[in-house]
C-alpha atoms as a PDB file:
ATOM      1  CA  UNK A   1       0.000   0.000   0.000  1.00  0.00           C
ATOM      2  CA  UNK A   2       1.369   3.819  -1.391  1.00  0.00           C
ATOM      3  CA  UNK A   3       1.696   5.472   2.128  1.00  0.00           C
ATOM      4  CA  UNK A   4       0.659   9.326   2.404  1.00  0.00           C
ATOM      5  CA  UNK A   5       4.703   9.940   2.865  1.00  0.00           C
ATOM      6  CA  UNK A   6       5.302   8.750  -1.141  1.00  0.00           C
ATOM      7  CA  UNK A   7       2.625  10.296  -2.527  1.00  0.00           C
ATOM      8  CA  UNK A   8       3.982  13.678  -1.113  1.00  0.00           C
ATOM      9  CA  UNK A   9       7.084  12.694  -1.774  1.00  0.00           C
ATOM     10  CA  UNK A  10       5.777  12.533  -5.182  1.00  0.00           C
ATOM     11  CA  UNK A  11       4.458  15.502  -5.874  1.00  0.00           C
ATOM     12  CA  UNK A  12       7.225  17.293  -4.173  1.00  0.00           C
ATOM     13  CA  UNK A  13       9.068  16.510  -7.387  1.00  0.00           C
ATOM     14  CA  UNK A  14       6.601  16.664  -9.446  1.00  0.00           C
ATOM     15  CA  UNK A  15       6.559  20.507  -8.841  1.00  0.00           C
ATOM     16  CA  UNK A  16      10.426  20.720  -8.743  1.00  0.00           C
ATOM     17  CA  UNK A  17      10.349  19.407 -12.505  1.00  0.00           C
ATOM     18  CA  UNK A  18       7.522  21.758 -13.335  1.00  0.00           C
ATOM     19  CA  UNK A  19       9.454  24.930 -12.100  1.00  0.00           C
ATOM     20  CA  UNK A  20      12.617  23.227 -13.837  1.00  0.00           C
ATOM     21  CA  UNK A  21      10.693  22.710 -16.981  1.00  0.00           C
ATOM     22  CA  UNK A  22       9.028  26.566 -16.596  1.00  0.00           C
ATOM     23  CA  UNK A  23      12.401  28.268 -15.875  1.00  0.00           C
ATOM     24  CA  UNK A  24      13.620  26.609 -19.584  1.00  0.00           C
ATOM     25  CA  UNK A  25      10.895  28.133 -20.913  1.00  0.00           C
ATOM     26  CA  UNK A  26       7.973  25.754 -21.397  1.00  0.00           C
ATOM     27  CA  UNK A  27       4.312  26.677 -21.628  1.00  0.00           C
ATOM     28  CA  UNK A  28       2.072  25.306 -19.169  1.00  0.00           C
ATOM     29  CA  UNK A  29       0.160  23.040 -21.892  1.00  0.00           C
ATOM     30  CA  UNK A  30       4.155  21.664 -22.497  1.00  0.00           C
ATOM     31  CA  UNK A  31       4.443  20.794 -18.927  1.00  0.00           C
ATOM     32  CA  UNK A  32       1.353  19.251 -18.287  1.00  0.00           C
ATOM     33  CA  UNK A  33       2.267  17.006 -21.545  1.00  0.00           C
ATOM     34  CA  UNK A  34       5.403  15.715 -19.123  1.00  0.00           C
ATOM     35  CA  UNK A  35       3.773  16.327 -15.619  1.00  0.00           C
ATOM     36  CA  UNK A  36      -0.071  14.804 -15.550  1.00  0.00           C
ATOM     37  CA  UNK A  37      -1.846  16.878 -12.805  1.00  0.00           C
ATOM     38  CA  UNK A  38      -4.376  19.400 -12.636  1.00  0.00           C
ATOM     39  CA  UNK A  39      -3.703  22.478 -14.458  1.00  0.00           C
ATOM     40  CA  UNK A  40      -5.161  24.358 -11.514  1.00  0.00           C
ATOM     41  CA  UNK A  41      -2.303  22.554  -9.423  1.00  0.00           C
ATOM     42  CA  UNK A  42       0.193  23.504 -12.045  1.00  0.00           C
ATOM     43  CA  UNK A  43      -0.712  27.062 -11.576  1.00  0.00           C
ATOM     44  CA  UNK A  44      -0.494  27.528  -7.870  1.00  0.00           C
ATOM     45  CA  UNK A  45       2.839  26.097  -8.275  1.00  0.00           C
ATOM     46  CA  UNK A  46       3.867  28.655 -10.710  1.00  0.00           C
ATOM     47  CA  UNK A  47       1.937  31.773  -9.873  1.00  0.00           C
ATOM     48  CA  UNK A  48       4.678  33.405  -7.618  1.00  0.00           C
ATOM     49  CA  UNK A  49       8.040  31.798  -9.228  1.00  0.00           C
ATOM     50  CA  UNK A  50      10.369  34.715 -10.033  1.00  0.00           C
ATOM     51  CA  UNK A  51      11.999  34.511 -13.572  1.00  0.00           C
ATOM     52  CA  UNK A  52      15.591  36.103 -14.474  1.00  0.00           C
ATOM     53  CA  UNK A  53      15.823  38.151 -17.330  1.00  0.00           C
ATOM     54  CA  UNK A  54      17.217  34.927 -19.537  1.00  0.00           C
ATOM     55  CA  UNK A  55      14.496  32.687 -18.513  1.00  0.00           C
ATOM     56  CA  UNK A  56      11.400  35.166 -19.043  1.00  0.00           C
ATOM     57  CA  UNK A  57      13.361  35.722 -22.541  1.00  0.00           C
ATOM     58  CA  UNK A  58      13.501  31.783 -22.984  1.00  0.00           C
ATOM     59  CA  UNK A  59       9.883  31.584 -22.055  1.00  0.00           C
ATOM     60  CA  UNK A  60       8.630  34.585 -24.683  1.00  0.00           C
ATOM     61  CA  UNK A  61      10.794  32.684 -27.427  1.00  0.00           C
ATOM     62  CA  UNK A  62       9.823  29.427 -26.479  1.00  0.00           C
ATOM     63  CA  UNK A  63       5.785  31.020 -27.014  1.00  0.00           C
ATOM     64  CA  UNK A  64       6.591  32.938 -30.216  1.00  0.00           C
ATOM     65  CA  UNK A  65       8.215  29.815 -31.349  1.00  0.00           C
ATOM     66  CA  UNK A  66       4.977  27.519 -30.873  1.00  0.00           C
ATOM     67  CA  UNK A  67       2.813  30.512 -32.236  1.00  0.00           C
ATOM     68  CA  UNK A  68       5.055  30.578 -35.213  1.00  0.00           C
ATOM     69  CA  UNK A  69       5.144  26.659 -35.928  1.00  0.00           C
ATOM     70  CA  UNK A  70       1.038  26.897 -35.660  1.00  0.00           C
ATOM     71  CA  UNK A  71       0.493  29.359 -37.803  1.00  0.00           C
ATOM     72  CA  UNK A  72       2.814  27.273 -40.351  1.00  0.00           C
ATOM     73  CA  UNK A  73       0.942  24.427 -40.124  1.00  0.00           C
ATOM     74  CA  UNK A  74      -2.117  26.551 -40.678  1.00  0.00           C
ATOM     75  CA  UNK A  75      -1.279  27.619 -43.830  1.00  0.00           C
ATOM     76  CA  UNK A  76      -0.125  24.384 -44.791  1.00  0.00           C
ATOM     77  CA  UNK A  77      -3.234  23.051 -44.074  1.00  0.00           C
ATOM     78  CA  UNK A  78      -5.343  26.177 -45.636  1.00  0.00           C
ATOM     79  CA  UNK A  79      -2.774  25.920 -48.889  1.00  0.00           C
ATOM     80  CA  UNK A  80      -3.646  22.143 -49.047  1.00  0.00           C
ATOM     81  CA  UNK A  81      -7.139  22.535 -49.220  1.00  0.00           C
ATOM     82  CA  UNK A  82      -7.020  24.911 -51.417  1.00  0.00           C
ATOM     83  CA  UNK A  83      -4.629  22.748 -53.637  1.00  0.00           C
ATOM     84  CA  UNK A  84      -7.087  20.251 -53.301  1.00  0.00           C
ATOM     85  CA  UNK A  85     -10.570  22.743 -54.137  1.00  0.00           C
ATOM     86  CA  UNK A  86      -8.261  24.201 -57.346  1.00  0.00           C
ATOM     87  CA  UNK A  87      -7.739  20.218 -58.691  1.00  0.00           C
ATOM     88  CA  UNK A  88     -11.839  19.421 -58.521  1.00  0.00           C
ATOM     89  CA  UNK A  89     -12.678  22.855 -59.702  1.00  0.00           C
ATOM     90  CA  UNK A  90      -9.836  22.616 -63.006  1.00  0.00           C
ATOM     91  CA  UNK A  91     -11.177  19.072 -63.496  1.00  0.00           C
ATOM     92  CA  UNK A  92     -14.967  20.670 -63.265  1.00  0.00           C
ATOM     93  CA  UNK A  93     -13.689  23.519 -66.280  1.00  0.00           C
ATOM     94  CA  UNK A  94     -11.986  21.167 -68.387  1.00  0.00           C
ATOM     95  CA  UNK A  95     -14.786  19.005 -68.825  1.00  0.00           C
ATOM     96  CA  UNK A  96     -16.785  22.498 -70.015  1.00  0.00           C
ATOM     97  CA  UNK A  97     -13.940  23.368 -71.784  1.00  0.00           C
ATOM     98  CA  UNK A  98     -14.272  20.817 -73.863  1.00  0.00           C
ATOM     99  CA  UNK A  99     -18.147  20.794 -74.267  1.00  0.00           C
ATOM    100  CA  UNK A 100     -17.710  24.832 -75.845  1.00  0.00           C
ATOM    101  CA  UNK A 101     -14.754  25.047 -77.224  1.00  0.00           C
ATOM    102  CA  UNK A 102     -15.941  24.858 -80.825  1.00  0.00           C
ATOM    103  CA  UNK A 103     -18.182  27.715 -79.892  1.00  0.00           C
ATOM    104  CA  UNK A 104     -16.819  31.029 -80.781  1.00  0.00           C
ATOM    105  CA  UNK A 105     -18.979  32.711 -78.461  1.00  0.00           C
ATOM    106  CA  UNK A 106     -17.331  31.001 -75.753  1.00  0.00           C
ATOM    107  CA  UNK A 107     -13.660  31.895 -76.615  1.00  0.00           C
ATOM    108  CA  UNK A 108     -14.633  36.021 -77.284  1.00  0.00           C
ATOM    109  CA  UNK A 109     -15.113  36.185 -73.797  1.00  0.00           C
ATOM    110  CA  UNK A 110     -12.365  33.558 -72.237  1.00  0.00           C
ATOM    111  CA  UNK A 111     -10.171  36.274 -74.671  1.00  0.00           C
ATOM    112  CA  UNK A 112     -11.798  39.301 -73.466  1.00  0.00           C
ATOM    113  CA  UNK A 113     -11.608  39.032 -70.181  1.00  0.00           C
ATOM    114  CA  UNK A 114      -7.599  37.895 -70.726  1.00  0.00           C
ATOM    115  CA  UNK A 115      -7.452  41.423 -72.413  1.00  0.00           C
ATOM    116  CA  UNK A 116      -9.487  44.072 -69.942  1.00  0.00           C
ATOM    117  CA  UNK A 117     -10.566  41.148 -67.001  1.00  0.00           C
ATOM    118  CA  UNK A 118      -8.758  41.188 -63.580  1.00  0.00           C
ATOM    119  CA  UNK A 119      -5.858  38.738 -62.562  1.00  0.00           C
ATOM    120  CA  UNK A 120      -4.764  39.558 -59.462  1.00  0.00           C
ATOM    121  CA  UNK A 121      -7.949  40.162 -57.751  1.00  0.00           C
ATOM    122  CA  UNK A 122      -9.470  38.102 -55.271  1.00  0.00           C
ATOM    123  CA  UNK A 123     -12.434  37.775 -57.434  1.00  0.00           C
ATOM    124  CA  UNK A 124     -13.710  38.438 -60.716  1.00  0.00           C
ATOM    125  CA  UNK A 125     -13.769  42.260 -62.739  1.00  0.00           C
ATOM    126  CA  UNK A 126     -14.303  43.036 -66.124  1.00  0.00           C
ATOM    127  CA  UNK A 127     -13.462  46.829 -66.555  1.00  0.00           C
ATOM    128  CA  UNK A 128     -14.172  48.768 -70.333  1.00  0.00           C
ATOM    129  CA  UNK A 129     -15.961  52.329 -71.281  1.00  0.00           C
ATOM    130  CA  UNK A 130     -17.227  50.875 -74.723  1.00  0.00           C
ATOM    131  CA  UNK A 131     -21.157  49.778 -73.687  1.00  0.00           C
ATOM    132  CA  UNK A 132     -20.649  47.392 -76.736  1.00  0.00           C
ATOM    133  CA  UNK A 133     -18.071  45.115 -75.216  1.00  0.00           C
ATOM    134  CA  UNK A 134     -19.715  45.868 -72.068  1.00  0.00           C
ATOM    135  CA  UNK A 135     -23.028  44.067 -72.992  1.00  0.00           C
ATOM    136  CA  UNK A 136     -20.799  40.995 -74.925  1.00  0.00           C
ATOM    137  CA  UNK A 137     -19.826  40.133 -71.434  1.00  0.00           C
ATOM    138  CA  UNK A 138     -22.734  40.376 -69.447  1.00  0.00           C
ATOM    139  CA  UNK A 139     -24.152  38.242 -71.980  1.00  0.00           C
ATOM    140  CA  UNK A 140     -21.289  35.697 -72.236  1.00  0.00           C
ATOM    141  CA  UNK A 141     -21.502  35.679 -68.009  1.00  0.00           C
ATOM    142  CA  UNK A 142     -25.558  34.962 -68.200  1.00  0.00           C
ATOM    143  CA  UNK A 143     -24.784  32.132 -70.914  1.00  0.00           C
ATOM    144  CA  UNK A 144     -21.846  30.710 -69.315  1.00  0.00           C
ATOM    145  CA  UNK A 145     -21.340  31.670 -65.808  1.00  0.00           C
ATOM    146  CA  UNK A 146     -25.416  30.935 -65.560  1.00  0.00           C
ATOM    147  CA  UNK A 147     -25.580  34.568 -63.617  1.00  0.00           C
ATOM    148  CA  UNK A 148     -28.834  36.578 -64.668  1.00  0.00           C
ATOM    149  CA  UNK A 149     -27.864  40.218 -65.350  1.00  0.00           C
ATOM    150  CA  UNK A 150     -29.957  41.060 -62.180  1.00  0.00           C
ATOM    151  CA  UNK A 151     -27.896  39.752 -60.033  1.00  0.00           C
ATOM    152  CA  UNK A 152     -24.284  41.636 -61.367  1.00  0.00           C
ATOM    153  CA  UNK A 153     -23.066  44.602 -59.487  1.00  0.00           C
ATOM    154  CA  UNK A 154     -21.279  47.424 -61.373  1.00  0.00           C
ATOM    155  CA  UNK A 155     -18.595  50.094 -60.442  1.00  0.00           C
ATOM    156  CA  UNK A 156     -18.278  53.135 -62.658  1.00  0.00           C
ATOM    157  CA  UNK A 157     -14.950  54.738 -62.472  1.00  0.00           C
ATOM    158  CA  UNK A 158     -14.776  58.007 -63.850  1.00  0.00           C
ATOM    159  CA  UNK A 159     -13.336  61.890 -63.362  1.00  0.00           C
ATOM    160  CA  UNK A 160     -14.473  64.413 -61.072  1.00  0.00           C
ATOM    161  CA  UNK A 161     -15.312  66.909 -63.560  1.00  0.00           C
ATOM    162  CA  UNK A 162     -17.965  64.838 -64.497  1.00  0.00           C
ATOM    163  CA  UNK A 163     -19.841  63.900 -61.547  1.00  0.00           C
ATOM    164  CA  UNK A 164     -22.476  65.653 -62.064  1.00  0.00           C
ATOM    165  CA  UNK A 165     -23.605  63.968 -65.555  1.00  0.00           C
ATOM    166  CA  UNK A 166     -25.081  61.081 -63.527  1.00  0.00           C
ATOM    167  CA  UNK A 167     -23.048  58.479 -65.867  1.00  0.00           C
ATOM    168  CA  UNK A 168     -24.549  55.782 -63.407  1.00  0.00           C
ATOM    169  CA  UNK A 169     -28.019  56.377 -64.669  1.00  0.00           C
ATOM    170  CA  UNK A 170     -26.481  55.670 -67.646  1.00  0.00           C
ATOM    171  CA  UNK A 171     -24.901  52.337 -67.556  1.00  0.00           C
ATOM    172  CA  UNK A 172     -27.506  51.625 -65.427  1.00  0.00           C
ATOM    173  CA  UNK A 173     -29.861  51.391 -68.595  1.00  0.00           C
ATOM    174  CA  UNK A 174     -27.545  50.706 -70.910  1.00  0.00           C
ATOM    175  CA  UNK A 175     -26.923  47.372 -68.729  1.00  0.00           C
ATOM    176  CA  UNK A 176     -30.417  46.828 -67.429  1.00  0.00           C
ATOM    177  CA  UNK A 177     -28.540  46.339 -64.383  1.00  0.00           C
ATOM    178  CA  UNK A 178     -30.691  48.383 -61.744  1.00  0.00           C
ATOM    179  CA  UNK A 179     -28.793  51.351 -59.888  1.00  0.00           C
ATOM    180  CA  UNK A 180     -29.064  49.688 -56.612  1.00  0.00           C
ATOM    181  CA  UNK A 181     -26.423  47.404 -58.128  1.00  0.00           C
ATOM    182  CA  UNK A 182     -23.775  50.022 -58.486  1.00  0.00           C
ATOM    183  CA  UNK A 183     -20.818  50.114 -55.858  1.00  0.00           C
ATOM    184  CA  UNK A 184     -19.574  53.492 -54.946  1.00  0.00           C
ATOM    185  CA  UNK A 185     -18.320  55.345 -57.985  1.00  0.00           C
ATOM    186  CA  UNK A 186     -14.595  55.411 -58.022  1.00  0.00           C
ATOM    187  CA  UNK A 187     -13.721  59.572 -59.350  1.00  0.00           C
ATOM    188  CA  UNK A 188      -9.823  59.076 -60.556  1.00  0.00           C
ATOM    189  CA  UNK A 189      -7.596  62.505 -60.646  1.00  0.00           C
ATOM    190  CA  UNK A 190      -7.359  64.755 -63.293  1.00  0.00           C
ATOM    191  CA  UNK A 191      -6.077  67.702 -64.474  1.00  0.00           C
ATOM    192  CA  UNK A 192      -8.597  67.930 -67.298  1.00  0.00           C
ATOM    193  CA  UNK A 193     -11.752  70.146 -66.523  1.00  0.00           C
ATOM    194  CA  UNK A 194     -13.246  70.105 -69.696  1.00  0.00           C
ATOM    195  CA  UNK A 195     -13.706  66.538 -71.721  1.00  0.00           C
ATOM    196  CA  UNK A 196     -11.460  65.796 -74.446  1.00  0.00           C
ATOM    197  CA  UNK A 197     -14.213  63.105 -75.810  1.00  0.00           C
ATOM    198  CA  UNK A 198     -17.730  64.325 -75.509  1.00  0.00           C
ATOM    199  CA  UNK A 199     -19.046  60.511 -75.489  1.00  0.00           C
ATOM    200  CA  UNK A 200     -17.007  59.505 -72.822  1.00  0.00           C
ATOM    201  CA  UNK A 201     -19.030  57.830 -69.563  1.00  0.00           C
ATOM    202  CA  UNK A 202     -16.055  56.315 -67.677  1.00  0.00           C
ATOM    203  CA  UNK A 203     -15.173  52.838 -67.257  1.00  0.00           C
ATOM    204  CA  UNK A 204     -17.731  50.435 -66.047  1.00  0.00           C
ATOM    205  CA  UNK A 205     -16.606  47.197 -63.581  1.00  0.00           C
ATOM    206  CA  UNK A 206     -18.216  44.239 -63.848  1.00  0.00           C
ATOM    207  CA  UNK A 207     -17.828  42.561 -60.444  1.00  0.00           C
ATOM    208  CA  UNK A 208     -19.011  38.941 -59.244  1.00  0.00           C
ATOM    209  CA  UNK A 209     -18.607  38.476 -56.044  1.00  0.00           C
ATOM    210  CA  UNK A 210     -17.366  34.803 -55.473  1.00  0.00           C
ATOM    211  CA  UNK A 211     -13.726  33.806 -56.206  1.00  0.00           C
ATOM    212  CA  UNK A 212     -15.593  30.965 -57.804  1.00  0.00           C
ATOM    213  CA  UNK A 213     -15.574  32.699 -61.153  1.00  0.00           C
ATOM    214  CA  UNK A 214     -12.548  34.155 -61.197  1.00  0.00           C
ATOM    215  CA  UNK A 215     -11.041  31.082 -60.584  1.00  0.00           C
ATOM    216  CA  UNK A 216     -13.180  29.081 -62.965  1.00  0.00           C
ATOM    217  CA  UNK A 217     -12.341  32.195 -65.397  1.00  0.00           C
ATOM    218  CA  UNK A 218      -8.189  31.677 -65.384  1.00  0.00           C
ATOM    219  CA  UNK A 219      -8.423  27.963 -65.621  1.00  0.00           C
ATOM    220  CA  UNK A 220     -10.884  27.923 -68.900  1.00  0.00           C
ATOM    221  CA  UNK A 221      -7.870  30.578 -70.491  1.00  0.00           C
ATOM    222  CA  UNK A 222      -5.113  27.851 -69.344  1.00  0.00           C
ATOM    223  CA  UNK A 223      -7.191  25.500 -71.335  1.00  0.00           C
ATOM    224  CA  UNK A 224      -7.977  27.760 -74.007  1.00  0.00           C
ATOM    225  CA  UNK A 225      -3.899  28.517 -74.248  1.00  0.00           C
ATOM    226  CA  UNK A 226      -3.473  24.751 -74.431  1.00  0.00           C
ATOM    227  CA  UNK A 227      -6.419  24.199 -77.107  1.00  0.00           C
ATOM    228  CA  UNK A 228      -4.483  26.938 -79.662  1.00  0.00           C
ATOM    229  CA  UNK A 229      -0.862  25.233 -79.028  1.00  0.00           C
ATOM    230  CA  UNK A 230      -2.536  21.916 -79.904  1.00  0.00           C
ATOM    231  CA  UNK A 231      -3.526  23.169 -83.090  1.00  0.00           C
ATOM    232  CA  UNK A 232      -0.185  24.324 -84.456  1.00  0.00           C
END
Protein backbone atom coordinates (compact mmCIF):
# COMPACT_ATOMS: atom_id res chain seq x y z
CA UNK A 1 0.00 0.00 0.00
CA UNK A 2 1.37 3.82 -1.39
CA UNK A 3 1.70 5.47 2.13
CA UNK A 4 0.66 9.33 2.40
CA UNK A 5 4.70 9.94 2.87
CA UNK A 6 5.30 8.75 -1.14
CA UNK A 7 2.63 10.30 -2.53
CA UNK A 8 3.98 13.68 -1.11
CA UNK A 9 7.08 12.69 -1.77
CA UNK A 10 5.78 12.53 -5.18
CA UNK A 11 4.46 15.50 -5.87
CA UNK A 12 7.23 17.29 -4.17
CA UNK A 13 9.07 16.51 -7.39
CA UNK A 14 6.60 16.66 -9.45
CA UNK A 15 6.56 20.51 -8.84
CA UNK A 16 10.43 20.72 -8.74
CA UNK A 17 10.35 19.41 -12.51
CA UNK A 18 7.52 21.76 -13.33
CA UNK A 19 9.45 24.93 -12.10
CA UNK A 20 12.62 23.23 -13.84
CA UNK A 21 10.69 22.71 -16.98
CA UNK A 22 9.03 26.57 -16.60
CA UNK A 23 12.40 28.27 -15.88
CA UNK A 24 13.62 26.61 -19.58
CA UNK A 25 10.89 28.13 -20.91
CA UNK A 26 7.97 25.75 -21.40
CA UNK A 27 4.31 26.68 -21.63
CA UNK A 28 2.07 25.31 -19.17
CA UNK A 29 0.16 23.04 -21.89
CA UNK A 30 4.15 21.66 -22.50
CA UNK A 31 4.44 20.79 -18.93
CA UNK A 32 1.35 19.25 -18.29
CA UNK A 33 2.27 17.01 -21.54
CA UNK A 34 5.40 15.71 -19.12
CA UNK A 35 3.77 16.33 -15.62
CA UNK A 36 -0.07 14.80 -15.55
CA UNK A 37 -1.85 16.88 -12.80
CA UNK A 38 -4.38 19.40 -12.64
CA UNK A 39 -3.70 22.48 -14.46
CA UNK A 40 -5.16 24.36 -11.51
CA UNK A 41 -2.30 22.55 -9.42
CA UNK A 42 0.19 23.50 -12.04
CA UNK A 43 -0.71 27.06 -11.58
CA UNK A 44 -0.49 27.53 -7.87
CA UNK A 45 2.84 26.10 -8.28
CA UNK A 46 3.87 28.66 -10.71
CA UNK A 47 1.94 31.77 -9.87
CA UNK A 48 4.68 33.40 -7.62
CA UNK A 49 8.04 31.80 -9.23
CA UNK A 50 10.37 34.72 -10.03
CA UNK A 51 12.00 34.51 -13.57
CA UNK A 52 15.59 36.10 -14.47
CA UNK A 53 15.82 38.15 -17.33
CA UNK A 54 17.22 34.93 -19.54
CA UNK A 55 14.50 32.69 -18.51
CA UNK A 56 11.40 35.17 -19.04
CA UNK A 57 13.36 35.72 -22.54
CA UNK A 58 13.50 31.78 -22.98
CA UNK A 59 9.88 31.58 -22.05
CA UNK A 60 8.63 34.59 -24.68
CA UNK A 61 10.79 32.68 -27.43
CA UNK A 62 9.82 29.43 -26.48
CA UNK A 63 5.79 31.02 -27.01
CA UNK A 64 6.59 32.94 -30.22
CA UNK A 65 8.21 29.82 -31.35
CA UNK A 66 4.98 27.52 -30.87
CA UNK A 67 2.81 30.51 -32.24
CA UNK A 68 5.05 30.58 -35.21
CA UNK A 69 5.14 26.66 -35.93
CA UNK A 70 1.04 26.90 -35.66
CA UNK A 71 0.49 29.36 -37.80
CA UNK A 72 2.81 27.27 -40.35
CA UNK A 73 0.94 24.43 -40.12
CA UNK A 74 -2.12 26.55 -40.68
CA UNK A 75 -1.28 27.62 -43.83
CA UNK A 76 -0.13 24.38 -44.79
CA UNK A 77 -3.23 23.05 -44.07
CA UNK A 78 -5.34 26.18 -45.64
CA UNK A 79 -2.77 25.92 -48.89
CA UNK A 80 -3.65 22.14 -49.05
CA UNK A 81 -7.14 22.53 -49.22
CA UNK A 82 -7.02 24.91 -51.42
CA UNK A 83 -4.63 22.75 -53.64
CA UNK A 84 -7.09 20.25 -53.30
CA UNK A 85 -10.57 22.74 -54.14
CA UNK A 86 -8.26 24.20 -57.35
CA UNK A 87 -7.74 20.22 -58.69
CA UNK A 88 -11.84 19.42 -58.52
CA UNK A 89 -12.68 22.86 -59.70
CA UNK A 90 -9.84 22.62 -63.01
CA UNK A 91 -11.18 19.07 -63.50
CA UNK A 92 -14.97 20.67 -63.26
CA UNK A 93 -13.69 23.52 -66.28
CA UNK A 94 -11.99 21.17 -68.39
CA UNK A 95 -14.79 19.00 -68.83
CA UNK A 96 -16.79 22.50 -70.02
CA UNK A 97 -13.94 23.37 -71.78
CA UNK A 98 -14.27 20.82 -73.86
CA UNK A 99 -18.15 20.79 -74.27
CA UNK A 100 -17.71 24.83 -75.84
CA UNK A 101 -14.75 25.05 -77.22
CA UNK A 102 -15.94 24.86 -80.82
CA UNK A 103 -18.18 27.71 -79.89
CA UNK A 104 -16.82 31.03 -80.78
CA UNK A 105 -18.98 32.71 -78.46
CA UNK A 106 -17.33 31.00 -75.75
CA UNK A 107 -13.66 31.90 -76.62
CA UNK A 108 -14.63 36.02 -77.28
CA UNK A 109 -15.11 36.18 -73.80
CA UNK A 110 -12.37 33.56 -72.24
CA UNK A 111 -10.17 36.27 -74.67
CA UNK A 112 -11.80 39.30 -73.47
CA UNK A 113 -11.61 39.03 -70.18
CA UNK A 114 -7.60 37.90 -70.73
CA UNK A 115 -7.45 41.42 -72.41
CA UNK A 116 -9.49 44.07 -69.94
CA UNK A 117 -10.57 41.15 -67.00
CA UNK A 118 -8.76 41.19 -63.58
CA UNK A 119 -5.86 38.74 -62.56
CA UNK A 120 -4.76 39.56 -59.46
CA UNK A 121 -7.95 40.16 -57.75
CA UNK A 122 -9.47 38.10 -55.27
CA UNK A 123 -12.43 37.77 -57.43
CA UNK A 124 -13.71 38.44 -60.72
CA UNK A 125 -13.77 42.26 -62.74
CA UNK A 126 -14.30 43.04 -66.12
CA UNK A 127 -13.46 46.83 -66.56
CA UNK A 128 -14.17 48.77 -70.33
CA UNK A 129 -15.96 52.33 -71.28
CA UNK A 130 -17.23 50.87 -74.72
CA UNK A 131 -21.16 49.78 -73.69
CA UNK A 132 -20.65 47.39 -76.74
CA UNK A 133 -18.07 45.12 -75.22
CA UNK A 134 -19.71 45.87 -72.07
CA UNK A 135 -23.03 44.07 -72.99
CA UNK A 136 -20.80 40.99 -74.93
CA UNK A 137 -19.83 40.13 -71.43
CA UNK A 138 -22.73 40.38 -69.45
CA UNK A 139 -24.15 38.24 -71.98
CA UNK A 140 -21.29 35.70 -72.24
CA UNK A 141 -21.50 35.68 -68.01
CA UNK A 142 -25.56 34.96 -68.20
CA UNK A 143 -24.78 32.13 -70.91
CA UNK A 144 -21.85 30.71 -69.31
CA UNK A 145 -21.34 31.67 -65.81
CA UNK A 146 -25.42 30.94 -65.56
CA UNK A 147 -25.58 34.57 -63.62
CA UNK A 148 -28.83 36.58 -64.67
CA UNK A 149 -27.86 40.22 -65.35
CA UNK A 150 -29.96 41.06 -62.18
CA UNK A 151 -27.90 39.75 -60.03
CA UNK A 152 -24.28 41.64 -61.37
CA UNK A 153 -23.07 44.60 -59.49
CA UNK A 154 -21.28 47.42 -61.37
CA UNK A 155 -18.59 50.09 -60.44
CA UNK A 156 -18.28 53.13 -62.66
CA UNK A 157 -14.95 54.74 -62.47
CA UNK A 158 -14.78 58.01 -63.85
CA UNK A 159 -13.34 61.89 -63.36
CA UNK A 160 -14.47 64.41 -61.07
CA UNK A 161 -15.31 66.91 -63.56
CA UNK A 162 -17.97 64.84 -64.50
CA UNK A 163 -19.84 63.90 -61.55
CA UNK A 164 -22.48 65.65 -62.06
CA UNK A 165 -23.60 63.97 -65.56
CA UNK A 166 -25.08 61.08 -63.53
CA UNK A 167 -23.05 58.48 -65.87
CA UNK A 168 -24.55 55.78 -63.41
CA UNK A 169 -28.02 56.38 -64.67
CA UNK A 170 -26.48 55.67 -67.65
CA UNK A 171 -24.90 52.34 -67.56
CA UNK A 172 -27.51 51.63 -65.43
CA UNK A 173 -29.86 51.39 -68.59
CA UNK A 174 -27.55 50.71 -70.91
CA UNK A 175 -26.92 47.37 -68.73
CA UNK A 176 -30.42 46.83 -67.43
CA UNK A 177 -28.54 46.34 -64.38
CA UNK A 178 -30.69 48.38 -61.74
CA UNK A 179 -28.79 51.35 -59.89
CA UNK A 180 -29.06 49.69 -56.61
CA UNK A 181 -26.42 47.40 -58.13
CA UNK A 182 -23.78 50.02 -58.49
CA UNK A 183 -20.82 50.11 -55.86
CA UNK A 184 -19.57 53.49 -54.95
CA UNK A 185 -18.32 55.35 -57.98
CA UNK A 186 -14.59 55.41 -58.02
CA UNK A 187 -13.72 59.57 -59.35
CA UNK A 188 -9.82 59.08 -60.56
CA UNK A 189 -7.60 62.51 -60.65
CA UNK A 190 -7.36 64.75 -63.29
CA UNK A 191 -6.08 67.70 -64.47
CA UNK A 192 -8.60 67.93 -67.30
CA UNK A 193 -11.75 70.15 -66.52
CA UNK A 194 -13.25 70.10 -69.70
CA UNK A 195 -13.71 66.54 -71.72
CA UNK A 196 -11.46 65.80 -74.45
CA UNK A 197 -14.21 63.10 -75.81
CA UNK A 198 -17.73 64.32 -75.51
CA UNK A 199 -19.05 60.51 -75.49
CA UNK A 200 -17.01 59.50 -72.82
CA UNK A 201 -19.03 57.83 -69.56
CA UNK A 202 -16.05 56.32 -67.68
CA UNK A 203 -15.17 52.84 -67.26
CA UNK A 204 -17.73 50.43 -66.05
CA UNK A 205 -16.61 47.20 -63.58
CA UNK A 206 -18.22 44.24 -63.85
CA UNK A 207 -17.83 42.56 -60.44
CA UNK A 208 -19.01 38.94 -59.24
CA UNK A 209 -18.61 38.48 -56.04
CA UNK A 210 -17.37 34.80 -55.47
CA UNK A 211 -13.73 33.81 -56.21
CA UNK A 212 -15.59 30.96 -57.80
CA UNK A 213 -15.57 32.70 -61.15
CA UNK A 214 -12.55 34.16 -61.20
CA UNK A 215 -11.04 31.08 -60.58
CA UNK A 216 -13.18 29.08 -62.96
CA UNK A 217 -12.34 32.20 -65.40
CA UNK A 218 -8.19 31.68 -65.38
CA UNK A 219 -8.42 27.96 -65.62
CA UNK A 220 -10.88 27.92 -68.90
CA UNK A 221 -7.87 30.58 -70.49
CA UNK A 222 -5.11 27.85 -69.34
CA UNK A 223 -7.19 25.50 -71.33
CA UNK A 224 -7.98 27.76 -74.01
CA UNK A 225 -3.90 28.52 -74.25
CA UNK A 226 -3.47 24.75 -74.43
CA UNK A 227 -6.42 24.20 -77.11
CA UNK A 228 -4.48 26.94 -79.66
CA UNK A 229 -0.86 25.23 -79.03
CA UNK A 230 -2.54 21.92 -79.90
CA UNK A 231 -3.53 23.17 -83.09
CA UNK A 232 -0.18 24.32 -84.46
Amino acid sequence: MISYVHIMKAKVLEKEKAILLRKQGMSYKDILAQIPVAKSSLSMWLQDLPLTEEEKHNLKRRKDGNISRGRIRAATSLHRLREARDSDLYEICRKEFAQFAHDPFFQVGISLYWAEGAKRSSNFGFTNSDPEMVMVMIRWINKYLDIKTSDLRLRLYTHRPFASENQEEYWAKETGIPRQNFGKTVYKPTGLLVKKRPNYKGCIRIEIGKVLYLRKMLFWQRLLIEYYRKER
